[in-house]
Protein backbone atom coordinates (compact mmCIF):
# COMPACT_ATOMS: atom_id res chain seq x y z
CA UNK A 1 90.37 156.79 72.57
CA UNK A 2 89.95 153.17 73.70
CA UNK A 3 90.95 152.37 69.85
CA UNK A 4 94.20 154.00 70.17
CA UNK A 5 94.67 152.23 73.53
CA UNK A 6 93.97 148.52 72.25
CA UNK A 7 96.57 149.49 69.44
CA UNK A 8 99.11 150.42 71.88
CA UNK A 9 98.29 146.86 73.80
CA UNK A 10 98.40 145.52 70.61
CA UNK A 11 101.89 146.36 70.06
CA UNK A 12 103.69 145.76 72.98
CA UNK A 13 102.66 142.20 72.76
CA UNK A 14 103.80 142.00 69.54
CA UNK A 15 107.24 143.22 70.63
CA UNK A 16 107.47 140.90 73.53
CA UNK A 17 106.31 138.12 71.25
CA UNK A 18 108.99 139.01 68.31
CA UNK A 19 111.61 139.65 71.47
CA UNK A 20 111.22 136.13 72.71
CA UNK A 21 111.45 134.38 69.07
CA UNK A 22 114.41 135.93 68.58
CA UNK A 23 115.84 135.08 72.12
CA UNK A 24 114.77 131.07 71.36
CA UNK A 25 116.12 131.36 68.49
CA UNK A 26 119.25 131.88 69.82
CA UNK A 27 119.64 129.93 72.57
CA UNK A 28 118.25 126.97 70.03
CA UNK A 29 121.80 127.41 68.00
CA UNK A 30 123.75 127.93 70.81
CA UNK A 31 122.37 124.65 71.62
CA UNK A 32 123.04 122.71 68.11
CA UNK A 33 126.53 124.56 68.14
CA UNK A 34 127.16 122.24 70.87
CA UNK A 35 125.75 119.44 70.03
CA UNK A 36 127.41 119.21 66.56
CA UNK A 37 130.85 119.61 68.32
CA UNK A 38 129.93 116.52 70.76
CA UNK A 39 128.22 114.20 67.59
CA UNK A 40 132.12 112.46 67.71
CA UNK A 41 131.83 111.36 71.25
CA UNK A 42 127.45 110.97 71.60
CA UNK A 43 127.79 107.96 69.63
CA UNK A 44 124.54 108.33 68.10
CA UNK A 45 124.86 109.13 64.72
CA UNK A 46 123.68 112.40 63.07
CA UNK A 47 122.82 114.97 65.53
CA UNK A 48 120.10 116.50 63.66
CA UNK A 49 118.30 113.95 64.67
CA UNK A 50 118.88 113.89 67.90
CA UNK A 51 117.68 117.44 69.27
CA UNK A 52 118.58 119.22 72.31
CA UNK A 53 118.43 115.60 74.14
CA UNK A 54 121.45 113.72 73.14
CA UNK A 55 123.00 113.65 76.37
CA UNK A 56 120.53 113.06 78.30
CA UNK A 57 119.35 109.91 76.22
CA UNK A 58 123.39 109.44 76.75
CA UNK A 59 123.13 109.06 80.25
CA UNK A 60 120.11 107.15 81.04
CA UNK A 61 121.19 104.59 78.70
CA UNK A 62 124.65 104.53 79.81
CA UNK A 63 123.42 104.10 83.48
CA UNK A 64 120.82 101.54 82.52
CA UNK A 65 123.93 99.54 80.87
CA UNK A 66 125.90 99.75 84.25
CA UNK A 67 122.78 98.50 86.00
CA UNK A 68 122.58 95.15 84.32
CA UNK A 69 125.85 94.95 83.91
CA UNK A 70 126.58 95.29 87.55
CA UNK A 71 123.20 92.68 88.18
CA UNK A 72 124.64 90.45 86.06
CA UNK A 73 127.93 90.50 88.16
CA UNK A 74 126.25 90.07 91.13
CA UNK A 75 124.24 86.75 89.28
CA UNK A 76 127.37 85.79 89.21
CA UNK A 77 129.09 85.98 92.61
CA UNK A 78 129.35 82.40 94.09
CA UNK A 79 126.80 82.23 96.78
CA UNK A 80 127.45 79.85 100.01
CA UNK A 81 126.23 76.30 99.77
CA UNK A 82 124.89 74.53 102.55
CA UNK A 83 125.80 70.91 102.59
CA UNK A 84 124.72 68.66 104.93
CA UNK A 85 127.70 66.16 105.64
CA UNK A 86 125.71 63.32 108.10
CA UNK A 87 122.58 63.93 109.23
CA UNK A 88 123.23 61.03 112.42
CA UNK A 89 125.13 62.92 115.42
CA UNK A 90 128.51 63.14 115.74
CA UNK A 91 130.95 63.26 118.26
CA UNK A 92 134.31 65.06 116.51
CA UNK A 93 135.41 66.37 113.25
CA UNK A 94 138.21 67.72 111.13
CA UNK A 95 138.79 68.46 107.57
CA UNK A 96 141.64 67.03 105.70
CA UNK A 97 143.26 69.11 103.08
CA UNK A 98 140.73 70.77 100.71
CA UNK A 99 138.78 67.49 99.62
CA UNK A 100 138.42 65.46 102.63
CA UNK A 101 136.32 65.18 106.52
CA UNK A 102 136.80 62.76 108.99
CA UNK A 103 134.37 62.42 111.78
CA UNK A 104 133.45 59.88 114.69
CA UNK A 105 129.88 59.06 114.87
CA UNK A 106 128.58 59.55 118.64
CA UNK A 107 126.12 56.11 118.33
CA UNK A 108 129.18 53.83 117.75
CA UNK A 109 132.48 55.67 118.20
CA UNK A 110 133.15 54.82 114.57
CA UNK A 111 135.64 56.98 111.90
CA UNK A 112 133.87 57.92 108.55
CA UNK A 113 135.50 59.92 106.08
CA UNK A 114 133.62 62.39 103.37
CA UNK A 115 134.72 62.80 100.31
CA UNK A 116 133.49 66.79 99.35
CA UNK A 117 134.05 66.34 95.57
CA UNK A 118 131.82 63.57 95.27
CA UNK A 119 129.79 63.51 98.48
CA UNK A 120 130.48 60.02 98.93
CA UNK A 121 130.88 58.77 103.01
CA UNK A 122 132.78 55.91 103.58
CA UNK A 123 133.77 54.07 107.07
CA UNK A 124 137.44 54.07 107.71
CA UNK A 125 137.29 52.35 111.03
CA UNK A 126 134.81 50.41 112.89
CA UNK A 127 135.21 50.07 116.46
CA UNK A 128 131.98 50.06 118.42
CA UNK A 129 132.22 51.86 121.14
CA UNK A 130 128.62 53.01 122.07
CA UNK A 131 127.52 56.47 123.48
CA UNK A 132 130.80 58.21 122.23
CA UNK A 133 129.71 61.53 123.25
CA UNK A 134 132.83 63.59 122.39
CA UNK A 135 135.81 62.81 120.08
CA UNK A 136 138.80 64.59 118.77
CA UNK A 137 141.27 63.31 116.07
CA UNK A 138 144.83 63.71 117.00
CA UNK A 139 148.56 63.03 115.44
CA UNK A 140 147.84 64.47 112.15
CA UNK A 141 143.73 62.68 112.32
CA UNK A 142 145.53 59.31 112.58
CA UNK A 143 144.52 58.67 116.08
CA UNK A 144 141.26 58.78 118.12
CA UNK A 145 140.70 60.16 121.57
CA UNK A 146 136.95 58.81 122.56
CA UNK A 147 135.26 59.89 125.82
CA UNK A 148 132.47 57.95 127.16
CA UNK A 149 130.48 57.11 130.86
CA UNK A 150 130.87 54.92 133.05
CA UNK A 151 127.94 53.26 135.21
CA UNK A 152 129.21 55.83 137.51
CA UNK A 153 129.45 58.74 135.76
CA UNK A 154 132.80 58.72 135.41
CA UNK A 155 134.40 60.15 132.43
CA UNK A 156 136.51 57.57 130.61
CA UNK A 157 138.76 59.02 127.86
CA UNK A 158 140.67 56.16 125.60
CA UNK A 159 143.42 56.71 123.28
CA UNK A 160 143.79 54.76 119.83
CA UNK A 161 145.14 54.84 116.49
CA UNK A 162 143.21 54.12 113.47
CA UNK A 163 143.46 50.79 112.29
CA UNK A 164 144.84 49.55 115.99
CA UNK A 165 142.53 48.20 117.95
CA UNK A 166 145.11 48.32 121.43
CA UNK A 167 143.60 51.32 123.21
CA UNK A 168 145.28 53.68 126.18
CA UNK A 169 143.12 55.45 129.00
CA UNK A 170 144.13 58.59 130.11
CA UNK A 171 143.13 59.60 133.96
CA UNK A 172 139.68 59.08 135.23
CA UNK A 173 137.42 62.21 134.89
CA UNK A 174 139.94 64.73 132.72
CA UNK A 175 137.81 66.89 131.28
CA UNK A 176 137.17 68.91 129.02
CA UNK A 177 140.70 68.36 126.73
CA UNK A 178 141.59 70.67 124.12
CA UNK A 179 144.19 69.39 121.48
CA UNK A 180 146.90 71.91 120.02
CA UNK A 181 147.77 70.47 116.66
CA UNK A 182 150.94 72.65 116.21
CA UNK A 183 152.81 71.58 119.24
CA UNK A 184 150.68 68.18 118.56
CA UNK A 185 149.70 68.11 122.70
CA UNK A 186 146.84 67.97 124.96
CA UNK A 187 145.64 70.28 127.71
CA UNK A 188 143.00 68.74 130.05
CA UNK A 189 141.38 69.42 133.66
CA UNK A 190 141.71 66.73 135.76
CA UNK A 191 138.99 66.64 138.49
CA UNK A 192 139.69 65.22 142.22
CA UNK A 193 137.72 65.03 145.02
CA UNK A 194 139.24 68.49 146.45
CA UNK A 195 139.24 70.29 142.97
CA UNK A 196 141.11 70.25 139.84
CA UNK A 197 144.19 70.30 137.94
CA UNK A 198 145.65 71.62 134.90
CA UNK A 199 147.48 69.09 133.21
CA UNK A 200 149.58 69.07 129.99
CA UNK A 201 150.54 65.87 128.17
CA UNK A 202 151.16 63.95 125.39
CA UNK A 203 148.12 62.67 122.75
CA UNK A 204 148.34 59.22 124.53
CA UNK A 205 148.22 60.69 128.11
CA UNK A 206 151.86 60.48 128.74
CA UNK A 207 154.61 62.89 130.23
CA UNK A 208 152.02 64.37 132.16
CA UNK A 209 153.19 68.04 133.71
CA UNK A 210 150.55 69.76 136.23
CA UNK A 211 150.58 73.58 135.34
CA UNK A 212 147.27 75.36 137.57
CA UNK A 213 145.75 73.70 140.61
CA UNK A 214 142.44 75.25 142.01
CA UNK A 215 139.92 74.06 144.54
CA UNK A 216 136.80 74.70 142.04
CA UNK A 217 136.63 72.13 139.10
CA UNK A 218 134.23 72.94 136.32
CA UNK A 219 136.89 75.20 134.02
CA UNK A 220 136.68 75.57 130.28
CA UNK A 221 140.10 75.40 128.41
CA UNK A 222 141.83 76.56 124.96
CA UNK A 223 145.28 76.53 124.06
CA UNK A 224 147.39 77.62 121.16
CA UNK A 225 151.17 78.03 120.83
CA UNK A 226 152.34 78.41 124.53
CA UNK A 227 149.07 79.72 125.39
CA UNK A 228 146.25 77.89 127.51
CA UNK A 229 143.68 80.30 128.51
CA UNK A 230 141.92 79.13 131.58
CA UNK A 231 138.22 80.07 131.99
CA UNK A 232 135.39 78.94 135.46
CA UNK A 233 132.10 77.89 133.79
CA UNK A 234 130.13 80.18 132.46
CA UNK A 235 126.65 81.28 134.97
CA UNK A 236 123.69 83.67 134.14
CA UNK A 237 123.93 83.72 138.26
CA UNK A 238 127.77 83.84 138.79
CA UNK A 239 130.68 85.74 137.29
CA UNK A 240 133.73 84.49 136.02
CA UNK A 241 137.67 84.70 135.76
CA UNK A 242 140.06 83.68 133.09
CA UNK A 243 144.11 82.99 133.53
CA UNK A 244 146.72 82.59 130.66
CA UNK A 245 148.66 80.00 131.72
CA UNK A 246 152.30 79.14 129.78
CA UNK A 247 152.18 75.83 128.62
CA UNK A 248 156.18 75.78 129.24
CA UNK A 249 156.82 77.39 132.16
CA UNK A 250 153.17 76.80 134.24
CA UNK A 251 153.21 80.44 134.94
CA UNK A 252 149.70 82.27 135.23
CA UNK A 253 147.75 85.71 134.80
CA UNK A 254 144.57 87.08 135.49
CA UNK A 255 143.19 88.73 131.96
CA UNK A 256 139.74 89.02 132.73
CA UNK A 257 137.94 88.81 135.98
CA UNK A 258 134.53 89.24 137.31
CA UNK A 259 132.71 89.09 134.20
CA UNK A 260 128.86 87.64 134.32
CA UNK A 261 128.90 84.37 131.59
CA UNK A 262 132.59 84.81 130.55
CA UNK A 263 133.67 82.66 127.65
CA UNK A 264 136.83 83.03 126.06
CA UNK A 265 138.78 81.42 122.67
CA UNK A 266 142.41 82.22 122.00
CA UNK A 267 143.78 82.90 118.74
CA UNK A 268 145.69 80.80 116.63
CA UNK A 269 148.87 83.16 117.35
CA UNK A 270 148.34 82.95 120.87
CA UNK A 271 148.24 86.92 120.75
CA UNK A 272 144.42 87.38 120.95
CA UNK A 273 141.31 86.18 123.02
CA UNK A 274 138.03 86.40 121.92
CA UNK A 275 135.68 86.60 125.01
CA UNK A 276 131.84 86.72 125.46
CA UNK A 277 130.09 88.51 128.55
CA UNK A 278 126.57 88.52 129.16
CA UNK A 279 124.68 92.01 129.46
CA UNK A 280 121.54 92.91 129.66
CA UNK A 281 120.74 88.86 129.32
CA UNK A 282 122.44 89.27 125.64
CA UNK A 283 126.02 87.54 124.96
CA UNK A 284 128.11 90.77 123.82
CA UNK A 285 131.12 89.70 122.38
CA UNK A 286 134.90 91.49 121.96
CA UNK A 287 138.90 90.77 121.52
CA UNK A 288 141.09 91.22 124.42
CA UNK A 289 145.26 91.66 122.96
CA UNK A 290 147.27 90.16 125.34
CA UNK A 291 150.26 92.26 124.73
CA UNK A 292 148.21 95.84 125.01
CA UNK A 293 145.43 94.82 127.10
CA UNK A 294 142.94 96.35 125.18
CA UNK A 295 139.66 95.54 124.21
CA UNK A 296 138.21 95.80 120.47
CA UNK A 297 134.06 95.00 121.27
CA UNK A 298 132.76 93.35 118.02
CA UNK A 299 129.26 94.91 118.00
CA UNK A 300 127.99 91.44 117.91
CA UNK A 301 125.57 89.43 119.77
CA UNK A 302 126.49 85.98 119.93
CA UNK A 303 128.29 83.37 122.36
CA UNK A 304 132.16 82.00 121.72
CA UNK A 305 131.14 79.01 121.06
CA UNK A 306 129.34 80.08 117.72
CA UNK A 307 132.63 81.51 116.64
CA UNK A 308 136.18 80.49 115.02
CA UNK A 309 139.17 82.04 114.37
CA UNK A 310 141.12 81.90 111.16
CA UNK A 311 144.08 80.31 110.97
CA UNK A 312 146.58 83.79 110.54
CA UNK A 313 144.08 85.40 113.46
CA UNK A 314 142.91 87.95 111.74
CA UNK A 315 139.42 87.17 111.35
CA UNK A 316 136.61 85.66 113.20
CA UNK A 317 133.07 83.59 112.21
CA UNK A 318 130.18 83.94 114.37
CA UNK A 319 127.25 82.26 113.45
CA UNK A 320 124.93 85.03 115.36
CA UNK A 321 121.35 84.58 116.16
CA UNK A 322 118.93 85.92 114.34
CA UNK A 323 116.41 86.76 117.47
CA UNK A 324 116.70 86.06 120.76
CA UNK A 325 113.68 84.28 123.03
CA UNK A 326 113.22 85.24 126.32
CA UNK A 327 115.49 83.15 128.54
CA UNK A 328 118.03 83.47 131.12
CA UNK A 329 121.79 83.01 129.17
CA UNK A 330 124.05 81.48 128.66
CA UNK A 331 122.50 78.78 130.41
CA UNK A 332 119.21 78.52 128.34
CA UNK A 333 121.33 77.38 125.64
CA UNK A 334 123.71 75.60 126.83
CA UNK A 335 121.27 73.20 128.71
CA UNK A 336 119.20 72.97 125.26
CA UNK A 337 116.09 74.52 126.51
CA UNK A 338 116.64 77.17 123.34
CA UNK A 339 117.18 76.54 119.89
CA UNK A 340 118.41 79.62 117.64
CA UNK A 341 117.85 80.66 113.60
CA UNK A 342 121.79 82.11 112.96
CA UNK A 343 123.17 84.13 110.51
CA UNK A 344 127.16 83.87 109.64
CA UNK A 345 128.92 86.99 110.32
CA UNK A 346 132.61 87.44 109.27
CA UNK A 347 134.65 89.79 111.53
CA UNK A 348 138.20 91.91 109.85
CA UNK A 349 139.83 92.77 112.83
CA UNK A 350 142.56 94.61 111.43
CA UNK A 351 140.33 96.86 109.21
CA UNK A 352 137.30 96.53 111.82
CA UNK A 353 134.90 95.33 109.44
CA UNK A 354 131.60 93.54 109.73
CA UNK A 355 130.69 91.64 106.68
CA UNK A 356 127.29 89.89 106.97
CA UNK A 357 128.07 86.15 104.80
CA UNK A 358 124.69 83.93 104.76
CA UNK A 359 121.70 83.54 106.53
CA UNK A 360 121.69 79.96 107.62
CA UNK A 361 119.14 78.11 106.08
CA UNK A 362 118.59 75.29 104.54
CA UNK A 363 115.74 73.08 102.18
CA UNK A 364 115.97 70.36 105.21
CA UNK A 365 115.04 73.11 108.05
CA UNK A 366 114.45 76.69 108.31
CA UNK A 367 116.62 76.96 110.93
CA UNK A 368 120.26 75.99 112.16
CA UNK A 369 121.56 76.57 115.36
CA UNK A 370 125.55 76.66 115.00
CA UNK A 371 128.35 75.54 117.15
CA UNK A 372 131.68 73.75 117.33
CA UNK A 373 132.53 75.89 113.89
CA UNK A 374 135.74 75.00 112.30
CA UNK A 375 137.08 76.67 108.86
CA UNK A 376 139.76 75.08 106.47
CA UNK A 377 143.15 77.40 105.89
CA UNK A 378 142.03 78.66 102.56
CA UNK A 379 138.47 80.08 104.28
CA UNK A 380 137.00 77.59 101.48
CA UNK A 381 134.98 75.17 104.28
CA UNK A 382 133.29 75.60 107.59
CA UNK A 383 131.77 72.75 109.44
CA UNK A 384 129.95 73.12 112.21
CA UNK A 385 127.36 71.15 114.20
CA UNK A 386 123.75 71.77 114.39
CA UNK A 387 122.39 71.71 117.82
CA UNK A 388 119.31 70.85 117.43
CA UNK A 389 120.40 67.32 116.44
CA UNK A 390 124.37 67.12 116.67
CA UNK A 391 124.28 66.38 112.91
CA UNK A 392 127.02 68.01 110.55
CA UNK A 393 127.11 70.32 108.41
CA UNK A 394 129.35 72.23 105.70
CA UNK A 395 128.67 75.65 104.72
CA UNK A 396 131.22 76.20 101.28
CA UNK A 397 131.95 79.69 101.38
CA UNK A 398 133.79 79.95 98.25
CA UNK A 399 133.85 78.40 94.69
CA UNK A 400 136.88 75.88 95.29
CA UNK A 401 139.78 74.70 93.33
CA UNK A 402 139.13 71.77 90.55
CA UNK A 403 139.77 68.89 93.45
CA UNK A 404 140.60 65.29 92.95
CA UNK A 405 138.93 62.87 95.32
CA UNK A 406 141.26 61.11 96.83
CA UNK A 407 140.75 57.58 98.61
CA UNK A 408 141.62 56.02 102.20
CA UNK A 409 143.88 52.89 102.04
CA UNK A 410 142.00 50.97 105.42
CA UNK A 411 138.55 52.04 103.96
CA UNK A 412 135.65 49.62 105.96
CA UNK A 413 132.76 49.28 103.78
């Protein structure tokens, strides 16, 4: 009895066993079927050598190809250069074209021009004018505007061209002055005893025309196209208002009021204003559109004066900083007890994109603290300062055009 049963064991096994040959065996041609009809498109030769595997060795070589091909793209991709322009501090700056910066050197007052294709400085003008603490280069960077102290503490601001050493001084204490280089004209506050004024004039200081009048006197200005935008100092302790003023017809509008360390930056187009407010002891930053009033917040950490607008408005730079140390703000770093480590941030308004572009380091320092930012047309250059030391720097965001150095006729060795 228990012979007959390990027979009958036997021989179901040996069914299932036979059953499942056969099944393999099938599915193995079912397999090689296939395979022979891909062989043309594999691209591996003759498939009987291949096995059941073809496309799967297919694949992981196809996507190890697209790896390193798609490393060796990214090798390629220009990275930004940092380029330090002058390492003394400077007072004002403005590139020239694609190939050329001009800057006035705070210790003397004097105009040197860098040559970016060669990274040669040369001094264009020597005038000697000591403690030049801010400059700005005016009538297409041909003239000078230099503001310096008195033993009084007076602001003295003296107009010049280059090469002319007969200077003009525009009213005592004016301050700050923003230039508009497409209507070529000056916006300035002029401080008196019982407050301030608004004043519009030429580069030189003349055909003054008084737009604003208040009885407070430390205002921060910018102005494009018929725009001046009219901000109080910003506080950690107080809160601010801003006023678009017409630069034609000296009329005025609140746009932003009661906001705690309110800076503000108007576009190139005159259509925008970029604004900083500080909460929770953070700068927070945003776009206000004139025309709407609405407000686009930019997700972004950082002050205005780490930012510039590109020239068609539809972008924005922030250098933003990296951490932030305890401190009360703005004021911490505006008064230079604080130092930052910034990255450069490039904001698409019209597709609301954030596009981190560098970290902003250098072999010289691990650390620079941007402001004053300025970028060429083409989005090729951006200078800015470095606060720790007023020196100046270039950040090349972009491999540039073949450029040909080109010279300055009144060049002072």
């Amino acid at each position: 009895m228990k012979t007959k049963n390990i027979y009958i064991i036997l021989s179901i096994i040996l069914v299932l066993l036979v059953s499942g040959l056969i099944g393999w065996s099938i599915f193995i041609g079912k397999q090689q079927q296939s395979l022979n009809k891909q062989k043309d498109t594999i691209g591996y030769g003759d498939t009987k050598n291949i096995g059941i595997f073809g496309n799967a060795i297919k694949t992981i070589t196809q996507r190890v190809t697209d790896t390193l091909h798609k490393k060796k793209e990214s090798s390629q991709q220009f990275e930004p250069q940092f380029v330090q322009v002058y390492s003394l501090p400077t007072a004002g700056y403005t590139q020239m074209g694609t190939s050329t910066i001009r800057f006035v050197e705070r210790s003397t007052g004097d105009v040197f021009e860098y040559t970016i294709p060669t990274k040669k400085t040369d001094r264009v003008e020597q005038v000697t004018i000591p403690s030049t603490y801010k400059a700005q280069l005016v009538d297409n960077n041909d003239a000078v505007l230099r503001q310096t102290l008195d033993e009084k503490n007076n602001i003295l601001t003296s107009y010049s061209k280059i090469g002319d050493t007969s200077e003009v001084f525009l009213p005592i204490n004016a301050y700050p002055i923003v230039y508009n280089k497409d209507e070529n004209k000056l916006a300035f506050v002029q401080k008196t005893d019982n407050g301030s004024y608004v004043v519009i004039s030429n580069t030189n200081g003349t055909s003054n025309k008084v737009l604003f009048s208040s009885h407070l006197k430390n205002w921060l200005l910018s102005f494009a196209g018929t725009h001046i935008i009219l901000t109080q100092a910003p506080s950690n302790t107080t809160v601010s208002t801003a006023y678009v003023i017409n630069s034609n017809t000296g009329t005025n509008e609140v746009v932003l009021k009661q906001k705690t360390g309110l800076e503000t930056k108007i576009s190139p187009d005159g259509k925008k204003v970029l604004f900083d407010t500080i909460q929770n002891n953070k700068p927070v930053l945003a776009v206000l559109d004139l025309s709407t009033h609405t407000t686009q917040k930019l997700l972004l950490n950082s002050f205005v004066d780490k930012c510039v607008w590109t020239h068609d408005s539809a972008k924005i730079y922030c250098a933003v900083p990296n951490t932030f140390p305890k401190g009360e703000y703005p004021d911490s770093w505006k008064q230079g007890v604080i130092h930052f480590s910034d990255s450069l941030w490039k904001i698409n308004l019209e597709k609301s994109l954030l596009e981190k572009v560098a970290p902003l380091t250098s072999t010289q320092r691990n650390a620079l603290d941007m402001t004053n930012l300025q970028i060429d047309d083409t989005e090729t250059t951006l200078l800015f300062t470095d606060n720790f030391n007023k020196s100046l720097w270039m950040i090349i965001l972009s491999k540039p055009e073949k450029q040909t150095a080109t010279t300055t006729a009144n060049t002072v060795q």
